[in-house]
N, C-alpha and C. Protein backbone atom coordinates (compact mmCIF):
# COMPACT_ATOMS: atom_id res chain seq x y z
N UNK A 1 -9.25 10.48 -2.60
CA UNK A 1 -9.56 9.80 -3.84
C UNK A 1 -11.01 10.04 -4.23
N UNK A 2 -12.09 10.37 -3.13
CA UNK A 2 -13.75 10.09 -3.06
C UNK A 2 -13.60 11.76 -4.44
N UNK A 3 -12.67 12.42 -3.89
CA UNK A 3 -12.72 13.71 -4.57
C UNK A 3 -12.14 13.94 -5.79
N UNK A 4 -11.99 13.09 -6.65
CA UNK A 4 -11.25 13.19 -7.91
C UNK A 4 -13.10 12.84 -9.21
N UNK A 5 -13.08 13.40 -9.64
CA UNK A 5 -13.37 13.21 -10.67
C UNK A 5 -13.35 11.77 -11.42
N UNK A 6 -14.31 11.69 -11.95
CA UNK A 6 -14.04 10.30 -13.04
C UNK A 6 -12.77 10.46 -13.97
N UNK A 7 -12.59 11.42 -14.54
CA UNK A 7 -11.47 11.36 -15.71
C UNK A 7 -10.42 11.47 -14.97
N UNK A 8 -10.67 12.03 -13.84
CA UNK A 8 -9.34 12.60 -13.09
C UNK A 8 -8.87 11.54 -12.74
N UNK A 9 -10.01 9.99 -11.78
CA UNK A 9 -8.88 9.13 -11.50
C UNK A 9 -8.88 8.48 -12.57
N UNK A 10 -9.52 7.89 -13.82
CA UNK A 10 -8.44 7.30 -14.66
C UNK A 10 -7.32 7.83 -15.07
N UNK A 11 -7.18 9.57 -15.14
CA UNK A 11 -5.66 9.62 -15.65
C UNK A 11 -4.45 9.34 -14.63
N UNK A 12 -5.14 9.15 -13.10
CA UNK A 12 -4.54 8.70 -12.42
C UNK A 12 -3.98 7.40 -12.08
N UNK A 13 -5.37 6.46 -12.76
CA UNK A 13 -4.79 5.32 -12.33
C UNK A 13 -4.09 4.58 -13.90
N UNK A 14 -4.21 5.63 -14.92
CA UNK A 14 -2.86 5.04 -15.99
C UNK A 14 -1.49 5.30 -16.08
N UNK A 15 -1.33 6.74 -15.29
CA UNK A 15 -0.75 6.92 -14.30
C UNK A 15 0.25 6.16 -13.81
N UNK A 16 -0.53 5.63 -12.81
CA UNK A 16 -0.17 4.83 -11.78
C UNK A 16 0.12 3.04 -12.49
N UNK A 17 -0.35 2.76 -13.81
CA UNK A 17 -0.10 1.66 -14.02
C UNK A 17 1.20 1.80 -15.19
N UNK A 18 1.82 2.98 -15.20
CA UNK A 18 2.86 3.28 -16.03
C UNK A 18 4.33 3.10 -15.30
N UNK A 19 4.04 3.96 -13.66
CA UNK A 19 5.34 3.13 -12.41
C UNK A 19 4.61 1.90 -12.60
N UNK A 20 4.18 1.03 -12.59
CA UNK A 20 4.02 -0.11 -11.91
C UNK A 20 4.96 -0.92 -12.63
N UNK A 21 4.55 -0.68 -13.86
CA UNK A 21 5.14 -1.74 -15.36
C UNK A 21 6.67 -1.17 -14.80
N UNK A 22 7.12 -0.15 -14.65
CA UNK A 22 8.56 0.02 -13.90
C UNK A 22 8.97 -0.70 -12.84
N UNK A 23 8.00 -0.24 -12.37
CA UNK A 23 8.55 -1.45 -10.98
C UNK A 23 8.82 -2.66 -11.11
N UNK A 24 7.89 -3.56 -11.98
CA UNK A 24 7.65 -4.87 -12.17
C UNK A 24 9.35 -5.05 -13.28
N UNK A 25 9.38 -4.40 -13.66
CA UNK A 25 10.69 -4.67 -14.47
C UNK A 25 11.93 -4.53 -13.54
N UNK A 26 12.05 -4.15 -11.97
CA UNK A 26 12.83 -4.73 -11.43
C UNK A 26 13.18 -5.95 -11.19
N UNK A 27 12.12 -6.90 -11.46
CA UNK A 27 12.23 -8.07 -11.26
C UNK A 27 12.35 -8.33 -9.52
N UNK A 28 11.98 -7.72 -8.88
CA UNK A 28 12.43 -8.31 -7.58
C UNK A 28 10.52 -7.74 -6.59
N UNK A 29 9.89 -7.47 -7.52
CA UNK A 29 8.35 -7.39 -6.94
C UNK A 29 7.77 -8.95 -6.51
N UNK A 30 7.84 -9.20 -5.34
CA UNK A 30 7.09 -10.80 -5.26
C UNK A 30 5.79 -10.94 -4.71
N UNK A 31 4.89 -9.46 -4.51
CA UNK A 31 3.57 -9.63 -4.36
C UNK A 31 3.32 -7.76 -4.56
N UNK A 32 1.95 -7.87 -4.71
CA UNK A 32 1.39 -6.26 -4.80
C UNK A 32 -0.24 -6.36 -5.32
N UNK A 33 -1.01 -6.15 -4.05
CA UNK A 33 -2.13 -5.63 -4.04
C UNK A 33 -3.10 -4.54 -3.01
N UNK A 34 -3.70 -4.16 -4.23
CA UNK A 34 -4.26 -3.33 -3.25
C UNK A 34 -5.66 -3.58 -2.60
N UNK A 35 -6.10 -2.91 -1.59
CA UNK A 35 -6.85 -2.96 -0.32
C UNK A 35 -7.89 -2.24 -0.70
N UNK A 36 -8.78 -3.19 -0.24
CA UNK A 36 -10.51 -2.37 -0.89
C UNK A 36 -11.01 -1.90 0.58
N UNK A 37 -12.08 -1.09 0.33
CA UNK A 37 -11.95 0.29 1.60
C UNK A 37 -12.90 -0.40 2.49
N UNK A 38 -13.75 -1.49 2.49
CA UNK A 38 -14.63 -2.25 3.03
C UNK A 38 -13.85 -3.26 3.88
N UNK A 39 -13.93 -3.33 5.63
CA UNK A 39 -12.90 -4.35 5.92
C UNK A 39 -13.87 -4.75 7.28
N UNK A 40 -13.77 -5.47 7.95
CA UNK A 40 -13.76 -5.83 9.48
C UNK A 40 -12.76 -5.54 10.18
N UNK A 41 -12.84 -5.17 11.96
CA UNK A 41 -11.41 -5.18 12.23
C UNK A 41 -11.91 -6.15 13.59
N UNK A 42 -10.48 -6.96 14.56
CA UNK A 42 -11.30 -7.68 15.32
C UNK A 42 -9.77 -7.26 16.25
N UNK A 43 -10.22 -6.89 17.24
CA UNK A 43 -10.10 -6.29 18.53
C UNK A 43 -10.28 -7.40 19.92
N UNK A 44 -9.32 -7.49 20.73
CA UNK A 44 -9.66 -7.63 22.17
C UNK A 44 -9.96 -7.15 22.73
N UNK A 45 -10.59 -7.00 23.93
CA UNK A 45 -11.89 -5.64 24.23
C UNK A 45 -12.16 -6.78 25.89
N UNK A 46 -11.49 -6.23 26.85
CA UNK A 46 -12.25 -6.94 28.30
C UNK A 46 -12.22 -8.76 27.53
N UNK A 47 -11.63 -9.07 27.58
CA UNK A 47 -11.36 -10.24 27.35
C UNK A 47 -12.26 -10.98 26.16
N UNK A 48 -12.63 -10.30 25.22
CA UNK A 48 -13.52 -10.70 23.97
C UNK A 48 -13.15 -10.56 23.18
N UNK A 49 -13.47 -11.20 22.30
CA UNK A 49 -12.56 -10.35 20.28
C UNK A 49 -13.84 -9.42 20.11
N UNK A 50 -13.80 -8.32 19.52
CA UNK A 50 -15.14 -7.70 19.38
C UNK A 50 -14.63 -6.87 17.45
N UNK A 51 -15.69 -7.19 17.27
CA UNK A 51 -15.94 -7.11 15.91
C UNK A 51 -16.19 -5.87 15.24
N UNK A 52 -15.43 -5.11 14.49
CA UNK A 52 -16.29 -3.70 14.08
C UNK A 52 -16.11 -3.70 12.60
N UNK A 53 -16.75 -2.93 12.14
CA UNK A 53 -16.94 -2.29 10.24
C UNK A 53 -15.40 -1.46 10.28
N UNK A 54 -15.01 -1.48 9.08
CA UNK A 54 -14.22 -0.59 8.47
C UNK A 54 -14.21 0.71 8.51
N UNK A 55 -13.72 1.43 7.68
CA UNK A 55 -12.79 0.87 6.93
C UNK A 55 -11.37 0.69 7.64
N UNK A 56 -10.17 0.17 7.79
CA UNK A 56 -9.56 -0.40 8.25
C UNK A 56 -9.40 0.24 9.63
N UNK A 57 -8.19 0.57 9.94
CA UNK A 57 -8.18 0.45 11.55
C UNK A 57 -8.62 1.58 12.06
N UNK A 58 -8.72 2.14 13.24
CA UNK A 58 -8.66 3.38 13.79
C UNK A 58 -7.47 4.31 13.39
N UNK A 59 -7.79 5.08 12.61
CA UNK A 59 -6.44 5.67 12.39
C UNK A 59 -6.90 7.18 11.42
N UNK A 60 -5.48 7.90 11.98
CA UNK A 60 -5.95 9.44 10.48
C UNK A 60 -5.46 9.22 9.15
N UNK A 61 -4.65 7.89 9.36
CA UNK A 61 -4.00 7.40 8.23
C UNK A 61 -4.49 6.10 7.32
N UNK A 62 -4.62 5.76 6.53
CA UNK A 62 -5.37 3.99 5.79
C UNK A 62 -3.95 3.66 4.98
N UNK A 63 -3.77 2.72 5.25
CA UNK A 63 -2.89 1.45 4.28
C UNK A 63 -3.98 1.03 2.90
N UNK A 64 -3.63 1.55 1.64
CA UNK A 64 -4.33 1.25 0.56
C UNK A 64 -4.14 0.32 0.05
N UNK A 65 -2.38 -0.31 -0.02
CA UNK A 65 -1.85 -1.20 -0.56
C UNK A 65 -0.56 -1.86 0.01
N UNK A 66 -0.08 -2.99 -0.13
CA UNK A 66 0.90 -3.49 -0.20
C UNK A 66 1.45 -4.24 -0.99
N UNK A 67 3.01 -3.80 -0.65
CA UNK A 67 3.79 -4.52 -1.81
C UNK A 67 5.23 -4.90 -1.17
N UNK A 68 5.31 -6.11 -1.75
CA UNK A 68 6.60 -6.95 -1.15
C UNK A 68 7.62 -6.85 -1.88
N UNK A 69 9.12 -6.74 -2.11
CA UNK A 69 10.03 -6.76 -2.44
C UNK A 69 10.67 -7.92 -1.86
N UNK A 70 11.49 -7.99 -2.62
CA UNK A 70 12.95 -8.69 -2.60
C UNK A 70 14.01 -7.94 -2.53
N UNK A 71 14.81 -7.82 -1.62
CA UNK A 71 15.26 -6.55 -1.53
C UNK A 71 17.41 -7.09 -1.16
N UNK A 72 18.22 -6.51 -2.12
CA UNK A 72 19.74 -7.17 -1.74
C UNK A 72 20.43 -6.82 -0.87
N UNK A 73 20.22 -5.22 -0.45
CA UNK A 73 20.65 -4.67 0.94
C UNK A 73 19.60 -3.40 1.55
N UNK A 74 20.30 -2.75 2.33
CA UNK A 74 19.22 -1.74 3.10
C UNK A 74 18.62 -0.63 1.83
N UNK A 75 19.33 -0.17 0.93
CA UNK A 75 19.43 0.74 -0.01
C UNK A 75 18.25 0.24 -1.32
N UNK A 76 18.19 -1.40 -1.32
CA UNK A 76 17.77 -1.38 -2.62
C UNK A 76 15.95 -1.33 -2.04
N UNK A 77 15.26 -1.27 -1.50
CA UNK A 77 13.76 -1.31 -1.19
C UNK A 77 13.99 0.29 -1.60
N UNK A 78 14.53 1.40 -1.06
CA UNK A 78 14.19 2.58 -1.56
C UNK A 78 14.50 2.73 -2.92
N UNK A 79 15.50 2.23 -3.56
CA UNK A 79 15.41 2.13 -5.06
C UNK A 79 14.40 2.04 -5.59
N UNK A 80 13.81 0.91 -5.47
CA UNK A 80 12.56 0.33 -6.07
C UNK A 80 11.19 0.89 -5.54
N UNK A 81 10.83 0.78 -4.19
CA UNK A 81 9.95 2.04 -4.13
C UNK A 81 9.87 3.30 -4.87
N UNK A 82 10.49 3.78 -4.76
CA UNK A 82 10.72 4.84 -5.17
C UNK A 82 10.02 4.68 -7.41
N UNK A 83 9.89 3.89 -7.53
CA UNK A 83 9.48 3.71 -9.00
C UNK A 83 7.32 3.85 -8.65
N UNK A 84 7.43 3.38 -7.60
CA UNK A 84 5.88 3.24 -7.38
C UNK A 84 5.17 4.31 -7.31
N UNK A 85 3.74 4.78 -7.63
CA UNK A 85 3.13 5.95 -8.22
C UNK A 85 3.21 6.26 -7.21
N UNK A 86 2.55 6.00 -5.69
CA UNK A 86 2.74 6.68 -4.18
C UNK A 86 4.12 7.54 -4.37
N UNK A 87 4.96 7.08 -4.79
CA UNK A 87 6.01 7.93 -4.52
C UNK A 87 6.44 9.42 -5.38
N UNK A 88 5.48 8.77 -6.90
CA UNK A 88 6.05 10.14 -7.51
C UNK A 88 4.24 11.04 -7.59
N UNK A 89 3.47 10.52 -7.82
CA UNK A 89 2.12 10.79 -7.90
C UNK A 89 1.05 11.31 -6.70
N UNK A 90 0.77 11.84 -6.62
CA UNK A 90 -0.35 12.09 -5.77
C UNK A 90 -0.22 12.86 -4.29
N UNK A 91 0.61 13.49 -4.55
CA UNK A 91 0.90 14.29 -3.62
C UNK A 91 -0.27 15.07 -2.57
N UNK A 92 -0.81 15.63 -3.42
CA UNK A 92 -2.17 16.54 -3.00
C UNK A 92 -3.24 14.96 -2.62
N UNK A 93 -2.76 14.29 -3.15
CA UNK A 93 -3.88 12.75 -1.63
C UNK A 93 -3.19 12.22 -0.87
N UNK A 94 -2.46 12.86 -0.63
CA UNK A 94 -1.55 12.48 0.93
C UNK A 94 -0.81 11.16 0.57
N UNK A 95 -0.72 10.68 -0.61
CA UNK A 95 -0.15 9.57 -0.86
C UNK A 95 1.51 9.46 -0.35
N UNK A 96 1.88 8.43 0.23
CA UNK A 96 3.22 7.92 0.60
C UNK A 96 3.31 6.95 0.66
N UNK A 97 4.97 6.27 0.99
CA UNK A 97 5.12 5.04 0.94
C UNK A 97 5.77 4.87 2.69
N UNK A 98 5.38 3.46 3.06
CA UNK A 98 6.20 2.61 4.25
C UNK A 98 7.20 1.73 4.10
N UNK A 99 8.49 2.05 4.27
CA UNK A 99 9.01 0.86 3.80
C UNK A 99 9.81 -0.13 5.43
N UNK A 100 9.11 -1.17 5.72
CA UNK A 100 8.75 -2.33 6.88
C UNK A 100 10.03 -3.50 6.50
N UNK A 101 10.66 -3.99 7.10
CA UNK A 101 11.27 -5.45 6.90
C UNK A 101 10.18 -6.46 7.66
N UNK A 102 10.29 -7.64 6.45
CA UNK A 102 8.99 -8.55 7.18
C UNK A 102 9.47 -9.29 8.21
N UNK A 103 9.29 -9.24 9.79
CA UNK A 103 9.88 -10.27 10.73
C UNK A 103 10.17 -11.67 10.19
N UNK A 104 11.53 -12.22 10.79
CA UNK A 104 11.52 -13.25 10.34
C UNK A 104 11.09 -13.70 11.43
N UNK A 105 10.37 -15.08 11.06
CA UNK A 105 9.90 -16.37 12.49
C UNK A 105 8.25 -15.55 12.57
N UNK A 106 7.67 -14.80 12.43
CA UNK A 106 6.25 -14.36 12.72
C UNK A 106 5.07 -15.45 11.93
N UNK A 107 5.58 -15.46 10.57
CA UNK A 107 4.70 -16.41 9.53
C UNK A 107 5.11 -17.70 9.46
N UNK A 108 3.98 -18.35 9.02
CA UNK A 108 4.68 -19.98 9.20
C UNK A 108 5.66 -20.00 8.11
């Protein structure tokens, strides 16, 4: 993304707010935001929480965003993904999608 141009990412991110208004017209979007590149991460470490800078975890990969569905069987989350700019956009930024079932019993 650091490598796009100014014009380049707004035509990206109107873009990207053209699936969204799609998506959102599934009616079954019940959260969606995205992740700013500045984070803490907190670690057990020899029996301590130990504290480090961002940007998110150790990884070759970053989670930019999430988004929750409502979803009626196994089939319909890829439906609806599938409307989101990760999926049709941005290929050449490694953009993709995860699609996770949220544990039940984990959250209060």
């Amino acid at each position: 993304m650091q490598a796009l141009s100014k014009a380049e990412f707004e035509a990206l991110a109107a873009e990207c707010r053209r699936h969204d208004e799609e998506l959102n017209r599934t009616g079954r979007v019940r959260a969606v935001e995205s992740l700013e590149w500045d984070t803490r991460t907190l670690r057990p470490r020899g029996g301590k929480t130990v504290v480090t800078d961002g940007p998110f975890a150790e990884a070759k990969e970053q989670v930019g965003s999430i988004l929750v569905i409502e979803a009626e069987d196994v089939d319909d989350p890829v439906r609806i993904a599938s409307l989101h700019p990760a999926a049709q956009l941005g290929e050449d930024l490694g953009w993709w999608i995860e699609l996770r079932p949220i544990a039940a019993g984990c959250h209060p």
